[in-house]
N, C-alpha and C. Protein backbone atom coordinates (compact mmCIF):
# COMPACT_ATOMS: atom_id res chain seq x y z
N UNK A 1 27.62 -15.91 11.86
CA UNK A 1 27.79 -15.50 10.48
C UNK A 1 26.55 -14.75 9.99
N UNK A 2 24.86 -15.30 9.94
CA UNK A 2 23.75 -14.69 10.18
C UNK A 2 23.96 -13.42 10.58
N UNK A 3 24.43 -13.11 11.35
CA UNK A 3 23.92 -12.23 12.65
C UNK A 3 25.32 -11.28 11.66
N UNK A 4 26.51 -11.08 11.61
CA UNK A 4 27.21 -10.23 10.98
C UNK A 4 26.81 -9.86 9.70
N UNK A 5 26.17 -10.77 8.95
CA UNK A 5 25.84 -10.46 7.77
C UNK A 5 24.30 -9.09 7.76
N UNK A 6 23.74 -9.32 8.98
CA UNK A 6 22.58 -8.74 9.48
C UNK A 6 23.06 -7.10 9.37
N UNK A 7 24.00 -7.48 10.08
CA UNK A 7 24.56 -6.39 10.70
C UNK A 7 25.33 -5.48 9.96
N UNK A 8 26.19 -6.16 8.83
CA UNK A 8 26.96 -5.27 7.92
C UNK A 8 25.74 -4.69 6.48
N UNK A 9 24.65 -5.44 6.23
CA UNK A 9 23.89 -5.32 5.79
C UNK A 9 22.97 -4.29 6.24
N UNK A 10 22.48 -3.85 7.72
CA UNK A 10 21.25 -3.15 7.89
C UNK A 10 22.41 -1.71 8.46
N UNK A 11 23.69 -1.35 7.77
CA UNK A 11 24.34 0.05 7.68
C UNK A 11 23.89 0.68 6.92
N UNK A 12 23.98 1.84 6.57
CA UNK A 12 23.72 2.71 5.44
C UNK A 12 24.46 2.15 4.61
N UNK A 13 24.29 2.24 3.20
CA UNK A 13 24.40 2.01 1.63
C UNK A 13 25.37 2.25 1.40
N UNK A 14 26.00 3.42 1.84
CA UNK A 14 27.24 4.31 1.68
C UNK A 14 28.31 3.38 2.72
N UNK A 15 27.91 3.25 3.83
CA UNK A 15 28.73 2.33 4.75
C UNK A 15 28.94 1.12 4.58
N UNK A 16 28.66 0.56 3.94
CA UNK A 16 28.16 -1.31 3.94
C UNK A 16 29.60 -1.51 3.07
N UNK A 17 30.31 -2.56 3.38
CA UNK A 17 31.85 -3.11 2.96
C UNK A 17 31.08 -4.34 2.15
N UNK A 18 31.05 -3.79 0.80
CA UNK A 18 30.52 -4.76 -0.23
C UNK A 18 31.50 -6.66 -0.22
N UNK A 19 32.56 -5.76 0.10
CA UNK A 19 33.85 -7.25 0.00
C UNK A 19 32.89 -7.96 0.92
N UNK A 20 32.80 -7.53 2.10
CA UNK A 20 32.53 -8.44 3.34
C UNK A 20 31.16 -9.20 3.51
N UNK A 21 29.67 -7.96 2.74
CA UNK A 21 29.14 -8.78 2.34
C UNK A 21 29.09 -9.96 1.39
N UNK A 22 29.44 -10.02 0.44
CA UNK A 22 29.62 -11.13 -0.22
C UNK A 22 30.76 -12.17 0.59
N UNK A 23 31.69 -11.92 1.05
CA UNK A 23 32.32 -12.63 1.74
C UNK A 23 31.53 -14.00 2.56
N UNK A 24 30.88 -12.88 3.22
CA UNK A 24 29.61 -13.83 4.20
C UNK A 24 28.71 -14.29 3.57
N UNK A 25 28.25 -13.71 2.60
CA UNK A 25 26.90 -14.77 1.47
C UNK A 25 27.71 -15.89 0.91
N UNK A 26 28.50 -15.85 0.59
CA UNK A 26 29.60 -17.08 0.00
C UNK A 26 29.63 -18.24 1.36
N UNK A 27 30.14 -17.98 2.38
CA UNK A 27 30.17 -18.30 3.40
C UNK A 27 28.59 -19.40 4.18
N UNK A 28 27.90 -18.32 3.46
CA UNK A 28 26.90 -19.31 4.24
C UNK A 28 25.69 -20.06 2.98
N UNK A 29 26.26 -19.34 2.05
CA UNK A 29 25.71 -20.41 0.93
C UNK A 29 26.57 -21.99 1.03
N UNK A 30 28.11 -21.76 1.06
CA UNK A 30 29.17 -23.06 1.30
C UNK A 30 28.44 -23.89 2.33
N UNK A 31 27.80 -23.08 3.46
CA UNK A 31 27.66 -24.20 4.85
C UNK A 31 26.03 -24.48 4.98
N UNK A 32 25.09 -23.87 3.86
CA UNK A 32 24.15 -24.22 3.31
C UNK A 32 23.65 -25.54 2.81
N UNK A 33 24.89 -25.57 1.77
CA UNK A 33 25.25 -26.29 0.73
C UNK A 33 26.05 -28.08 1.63
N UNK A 34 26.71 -27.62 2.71
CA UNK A 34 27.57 -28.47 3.06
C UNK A 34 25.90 -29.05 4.18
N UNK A 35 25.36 -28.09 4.88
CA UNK A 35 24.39 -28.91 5.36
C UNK A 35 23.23 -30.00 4.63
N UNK A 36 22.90 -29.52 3.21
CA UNK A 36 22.05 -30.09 2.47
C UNK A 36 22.91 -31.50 2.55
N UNK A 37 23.83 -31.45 2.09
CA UNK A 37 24.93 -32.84 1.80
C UNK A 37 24.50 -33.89 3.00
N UNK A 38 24.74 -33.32 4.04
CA UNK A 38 24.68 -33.57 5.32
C UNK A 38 23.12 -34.46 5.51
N UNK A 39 22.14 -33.93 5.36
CA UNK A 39 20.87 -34.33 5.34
C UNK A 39 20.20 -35.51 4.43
N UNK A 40 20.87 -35.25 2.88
CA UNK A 40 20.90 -36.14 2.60
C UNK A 40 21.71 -37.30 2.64
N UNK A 41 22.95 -37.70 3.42
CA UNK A 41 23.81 -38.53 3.84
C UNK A 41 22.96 -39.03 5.20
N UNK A 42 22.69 -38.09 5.73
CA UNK A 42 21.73 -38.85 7.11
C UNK A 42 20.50 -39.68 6.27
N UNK A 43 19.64 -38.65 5.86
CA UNK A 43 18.15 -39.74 5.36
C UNK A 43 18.54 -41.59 4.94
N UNK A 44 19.82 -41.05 3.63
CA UNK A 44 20.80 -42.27 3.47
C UNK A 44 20.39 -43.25 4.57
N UNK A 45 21.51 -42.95 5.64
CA UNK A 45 22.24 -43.92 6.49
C UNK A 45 21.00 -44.20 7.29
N UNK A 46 20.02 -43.39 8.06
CA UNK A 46 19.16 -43.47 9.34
C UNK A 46 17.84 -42.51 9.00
N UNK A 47 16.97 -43.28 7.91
CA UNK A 47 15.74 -43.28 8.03
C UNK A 47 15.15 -42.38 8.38
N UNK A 48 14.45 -43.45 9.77
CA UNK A 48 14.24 -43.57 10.53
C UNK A 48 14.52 -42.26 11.23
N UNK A 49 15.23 -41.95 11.37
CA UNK A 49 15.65 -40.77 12.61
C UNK A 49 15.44 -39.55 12.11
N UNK A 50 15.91 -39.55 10.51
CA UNK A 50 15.94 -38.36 9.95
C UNK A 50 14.55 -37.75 9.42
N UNK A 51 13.74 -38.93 9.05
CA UNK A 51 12.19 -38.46 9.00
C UNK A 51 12.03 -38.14 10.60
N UNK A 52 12.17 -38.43 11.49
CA UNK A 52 11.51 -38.01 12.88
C UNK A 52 12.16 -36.62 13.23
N UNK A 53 13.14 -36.39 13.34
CA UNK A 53 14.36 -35.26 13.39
C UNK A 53 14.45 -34.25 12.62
N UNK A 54 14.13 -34.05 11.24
CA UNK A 54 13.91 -33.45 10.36
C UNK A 54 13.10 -33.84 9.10
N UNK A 55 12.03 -33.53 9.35
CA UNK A 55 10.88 -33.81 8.60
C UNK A 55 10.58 -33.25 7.84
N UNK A 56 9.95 -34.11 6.37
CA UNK A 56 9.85 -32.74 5.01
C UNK A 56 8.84 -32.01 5.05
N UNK A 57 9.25 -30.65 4.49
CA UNK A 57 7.87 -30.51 4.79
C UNK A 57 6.07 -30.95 3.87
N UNK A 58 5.27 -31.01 4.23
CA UNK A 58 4.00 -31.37 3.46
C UNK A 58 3.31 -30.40 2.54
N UNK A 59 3.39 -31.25 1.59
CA UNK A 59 3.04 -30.37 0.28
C UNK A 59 1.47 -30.20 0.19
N UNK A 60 1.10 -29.04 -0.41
CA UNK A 60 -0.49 -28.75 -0.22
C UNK A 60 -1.37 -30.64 -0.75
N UNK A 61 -0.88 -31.09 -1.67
CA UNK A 61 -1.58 -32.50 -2.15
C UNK A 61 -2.02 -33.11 -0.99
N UNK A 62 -0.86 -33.76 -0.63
CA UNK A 62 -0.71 -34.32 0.62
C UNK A 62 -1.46 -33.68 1.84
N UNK A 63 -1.38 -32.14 2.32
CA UNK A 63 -2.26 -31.68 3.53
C UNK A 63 -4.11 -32.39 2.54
N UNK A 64 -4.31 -31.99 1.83
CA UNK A 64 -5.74 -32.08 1.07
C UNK A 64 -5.94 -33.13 1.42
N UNK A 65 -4.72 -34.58 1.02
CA UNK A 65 -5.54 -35.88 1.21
C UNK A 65 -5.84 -35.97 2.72
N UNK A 66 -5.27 -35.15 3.80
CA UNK A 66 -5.78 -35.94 4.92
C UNK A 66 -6.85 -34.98 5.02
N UNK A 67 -7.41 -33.47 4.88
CA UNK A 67 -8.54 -33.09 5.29
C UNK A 67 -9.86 -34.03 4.28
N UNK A 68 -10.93 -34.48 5.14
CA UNK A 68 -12.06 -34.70 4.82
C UNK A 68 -12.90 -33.80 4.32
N UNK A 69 -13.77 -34.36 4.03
CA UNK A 69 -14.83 -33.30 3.30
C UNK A 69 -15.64 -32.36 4.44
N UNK A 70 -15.34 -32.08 5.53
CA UNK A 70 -15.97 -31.70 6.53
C UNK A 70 -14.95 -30.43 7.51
N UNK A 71 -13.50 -30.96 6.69
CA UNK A 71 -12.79 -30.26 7.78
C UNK A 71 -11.72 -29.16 7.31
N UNK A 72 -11.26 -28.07 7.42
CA UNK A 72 -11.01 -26.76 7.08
C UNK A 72 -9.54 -26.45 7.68
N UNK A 73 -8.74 -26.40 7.06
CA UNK A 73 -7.04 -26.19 8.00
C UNK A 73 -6.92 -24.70 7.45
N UNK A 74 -7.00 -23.49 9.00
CA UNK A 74 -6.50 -22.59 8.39
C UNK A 74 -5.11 -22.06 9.15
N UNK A 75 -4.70 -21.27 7.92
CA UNK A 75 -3.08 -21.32 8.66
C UNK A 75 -2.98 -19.33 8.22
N UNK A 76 -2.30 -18.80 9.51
CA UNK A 76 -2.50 -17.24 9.68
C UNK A 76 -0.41 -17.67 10.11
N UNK A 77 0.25 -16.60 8.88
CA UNK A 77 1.66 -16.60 8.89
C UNK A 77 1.58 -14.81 8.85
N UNK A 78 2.87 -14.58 10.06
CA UNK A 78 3.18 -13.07 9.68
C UNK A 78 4.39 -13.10 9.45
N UNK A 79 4.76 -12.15 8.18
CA UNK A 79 6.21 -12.41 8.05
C UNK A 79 6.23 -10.51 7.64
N UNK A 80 7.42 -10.14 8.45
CA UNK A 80 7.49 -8.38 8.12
C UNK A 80 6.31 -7.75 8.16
N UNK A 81 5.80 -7.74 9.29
CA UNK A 81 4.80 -7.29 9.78
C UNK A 81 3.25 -7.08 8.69
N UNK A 82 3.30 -7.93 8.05
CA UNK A 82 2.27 -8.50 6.99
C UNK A 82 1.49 -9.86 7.51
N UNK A 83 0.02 -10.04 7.51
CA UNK A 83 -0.40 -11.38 7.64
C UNK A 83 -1.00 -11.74 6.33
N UNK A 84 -0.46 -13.13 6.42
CA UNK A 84 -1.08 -14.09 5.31
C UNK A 84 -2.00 -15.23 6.18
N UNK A 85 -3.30 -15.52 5.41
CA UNK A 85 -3.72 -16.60 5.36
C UNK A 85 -4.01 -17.42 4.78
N UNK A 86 -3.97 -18.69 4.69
CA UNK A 86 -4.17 -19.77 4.08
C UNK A 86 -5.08 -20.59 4.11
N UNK A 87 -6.47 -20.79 3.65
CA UNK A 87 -7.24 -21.69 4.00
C UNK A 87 -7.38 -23.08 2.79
N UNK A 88 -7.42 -23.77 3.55
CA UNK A 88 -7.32 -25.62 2.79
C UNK A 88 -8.25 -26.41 3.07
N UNK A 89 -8.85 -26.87 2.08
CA UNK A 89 -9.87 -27.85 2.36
C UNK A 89 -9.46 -28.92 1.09
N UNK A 90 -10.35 -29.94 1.31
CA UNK A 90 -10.10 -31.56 0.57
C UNK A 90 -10.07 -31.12 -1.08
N UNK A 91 -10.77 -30.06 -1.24
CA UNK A 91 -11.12 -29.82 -3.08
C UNK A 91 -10.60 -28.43 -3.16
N UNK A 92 -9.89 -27.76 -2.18
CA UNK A 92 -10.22 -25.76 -2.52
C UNK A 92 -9.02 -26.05 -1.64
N UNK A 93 -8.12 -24.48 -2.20
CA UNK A 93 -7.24 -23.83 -1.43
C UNK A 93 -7.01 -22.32 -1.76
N UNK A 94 -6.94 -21.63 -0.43
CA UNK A 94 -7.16 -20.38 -1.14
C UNK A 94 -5.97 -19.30 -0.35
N UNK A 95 -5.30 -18.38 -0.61
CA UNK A 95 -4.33 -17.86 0.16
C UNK A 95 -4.25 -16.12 -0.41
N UNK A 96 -4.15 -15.73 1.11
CA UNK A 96 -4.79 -14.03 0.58
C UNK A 96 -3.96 -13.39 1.61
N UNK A 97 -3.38 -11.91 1.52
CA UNK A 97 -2.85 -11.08 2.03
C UNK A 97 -3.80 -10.69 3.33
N UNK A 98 -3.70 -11.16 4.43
CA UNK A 98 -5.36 -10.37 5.62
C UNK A 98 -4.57 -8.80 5.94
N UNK A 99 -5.91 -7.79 6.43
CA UNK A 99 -5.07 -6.58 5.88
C UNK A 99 -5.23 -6.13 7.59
N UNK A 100 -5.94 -6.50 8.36
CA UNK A 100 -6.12 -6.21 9.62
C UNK A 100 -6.29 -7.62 10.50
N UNK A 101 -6.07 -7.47 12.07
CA UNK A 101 -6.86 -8.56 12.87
C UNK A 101 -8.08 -8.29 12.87
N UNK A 102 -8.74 -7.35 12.59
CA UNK A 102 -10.48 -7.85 12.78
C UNK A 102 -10.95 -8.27 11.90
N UNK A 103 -10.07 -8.14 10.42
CA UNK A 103 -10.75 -8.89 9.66
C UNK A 103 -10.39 -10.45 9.82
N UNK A 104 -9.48 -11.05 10.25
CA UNK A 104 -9.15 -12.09 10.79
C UNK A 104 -10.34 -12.76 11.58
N UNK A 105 -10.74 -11.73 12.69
CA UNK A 105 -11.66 -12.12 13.59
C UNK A 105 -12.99 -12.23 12.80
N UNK A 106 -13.13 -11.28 12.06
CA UNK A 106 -14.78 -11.56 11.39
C UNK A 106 -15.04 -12.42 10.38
N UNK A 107 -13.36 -12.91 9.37
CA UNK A 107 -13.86 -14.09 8.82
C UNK A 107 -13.91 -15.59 9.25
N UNK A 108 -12.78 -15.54 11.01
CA UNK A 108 -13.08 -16.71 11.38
C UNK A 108 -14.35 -17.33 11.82
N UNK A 109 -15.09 -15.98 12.01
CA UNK A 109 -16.52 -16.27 12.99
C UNK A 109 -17.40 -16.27 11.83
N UNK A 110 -17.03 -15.68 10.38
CA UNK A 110 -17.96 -16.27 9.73
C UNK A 110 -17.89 -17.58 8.79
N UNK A 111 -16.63 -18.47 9.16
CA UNK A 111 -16.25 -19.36 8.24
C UNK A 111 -17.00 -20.13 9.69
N UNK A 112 -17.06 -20.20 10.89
CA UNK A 112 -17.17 -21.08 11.75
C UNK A 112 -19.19 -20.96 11.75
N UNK A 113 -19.30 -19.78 11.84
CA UNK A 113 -20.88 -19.86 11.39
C UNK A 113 -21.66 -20.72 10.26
N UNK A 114 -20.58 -20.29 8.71
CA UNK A 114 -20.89 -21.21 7.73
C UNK A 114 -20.85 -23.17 8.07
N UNK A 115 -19.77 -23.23 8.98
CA UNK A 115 -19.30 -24.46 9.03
C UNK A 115 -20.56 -25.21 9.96
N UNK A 116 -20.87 -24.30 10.81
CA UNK A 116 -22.09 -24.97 11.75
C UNK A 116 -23.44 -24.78 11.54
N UNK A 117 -23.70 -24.44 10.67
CA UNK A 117 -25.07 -23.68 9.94
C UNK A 117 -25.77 -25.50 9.70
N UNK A 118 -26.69 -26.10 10.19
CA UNK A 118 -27.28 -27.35 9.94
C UNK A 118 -28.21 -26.78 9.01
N UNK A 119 -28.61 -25.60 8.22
CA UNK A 119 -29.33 -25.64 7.26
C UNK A 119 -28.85 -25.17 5.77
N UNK A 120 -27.50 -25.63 5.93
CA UNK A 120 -26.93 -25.88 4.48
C UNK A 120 -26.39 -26.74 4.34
N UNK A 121 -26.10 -27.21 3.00
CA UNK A 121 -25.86 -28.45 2.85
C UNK A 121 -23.94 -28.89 2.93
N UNK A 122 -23.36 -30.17 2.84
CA UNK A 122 -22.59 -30.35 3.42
C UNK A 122 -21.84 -29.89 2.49
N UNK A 123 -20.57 -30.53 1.86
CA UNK A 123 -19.25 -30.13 1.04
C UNK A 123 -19.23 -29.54 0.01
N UNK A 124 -20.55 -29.30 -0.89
CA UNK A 124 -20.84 -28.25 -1.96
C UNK A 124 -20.77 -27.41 -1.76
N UNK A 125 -21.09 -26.59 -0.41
CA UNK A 125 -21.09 -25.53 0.47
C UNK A 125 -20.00 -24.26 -0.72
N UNK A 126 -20.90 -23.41 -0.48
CA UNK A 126 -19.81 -22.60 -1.08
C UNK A 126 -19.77 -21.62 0.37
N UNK A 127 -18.14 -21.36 0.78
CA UNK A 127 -17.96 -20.34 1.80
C UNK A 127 -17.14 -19.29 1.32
N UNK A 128 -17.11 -18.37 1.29
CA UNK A 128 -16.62 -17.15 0.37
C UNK A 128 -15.86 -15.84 2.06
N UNK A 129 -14.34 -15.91 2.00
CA UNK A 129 -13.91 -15.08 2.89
C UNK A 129 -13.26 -14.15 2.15
């Protein structure tokens, strides 16, 4: 259904059978909708399985409480040939469009420089990427 909708969708403007798209957005909003049901009827019945099996996902609060004051989660997402990064720490979160890989490369090596630098001080630290 995905995959036709892809497909009647990436025609020209002029070509695209409006009925059929919506046909299929209806379609997979219904089995969207029928899976949500589904998920929550499992969590219901089996726990247990459904936290292990399909797990929620973790909200920035929650990532913060487990980083310490020492430790840095960074997260590099490409979506449509765009990178995002995300950096998280226990008090700071910060999330920015990266516009190249070398800049990737030169702020990891300078967040990892800042991080190992024994002549600054610990979690006050200001690191600026």
């Amino acid at each position: 259904m995905t995959t036709q909708l892809i497909k009647e969708r990436s025609q020209d403007t002029d070509k695209q059978n409006r009925s059929r798209i919506a046909e299929l957005e209806g379609s997979l909003s219904r089995v969207d909708v029928e899976l949500g049901d589904w998920l929550r009827e499992l969590r219901r019945r089996n726990p247990g399985y459904a936290r292990l099996k399909y797990p929620a996902p973790v909200t920035l609060a929650e990532t913060q409480r487990l980083l310490d004051d020492k430790t840095v989660l960074l997260s590099i997402r490409w979506v449509n040939q765009h990178r995002f990064c995300s950096l998280s720490a226990a008090m700071a979160f910060r999330f920015i469009a990266c516009p190249r890989k070398k800049w990737i490369a030169e702020s990891v090596h300078k967040l990892l420089a800042a991080i190992t630098d024994k002549n600054r001080s610990g979690p006050g630290r200001n690191i600026v990427i």
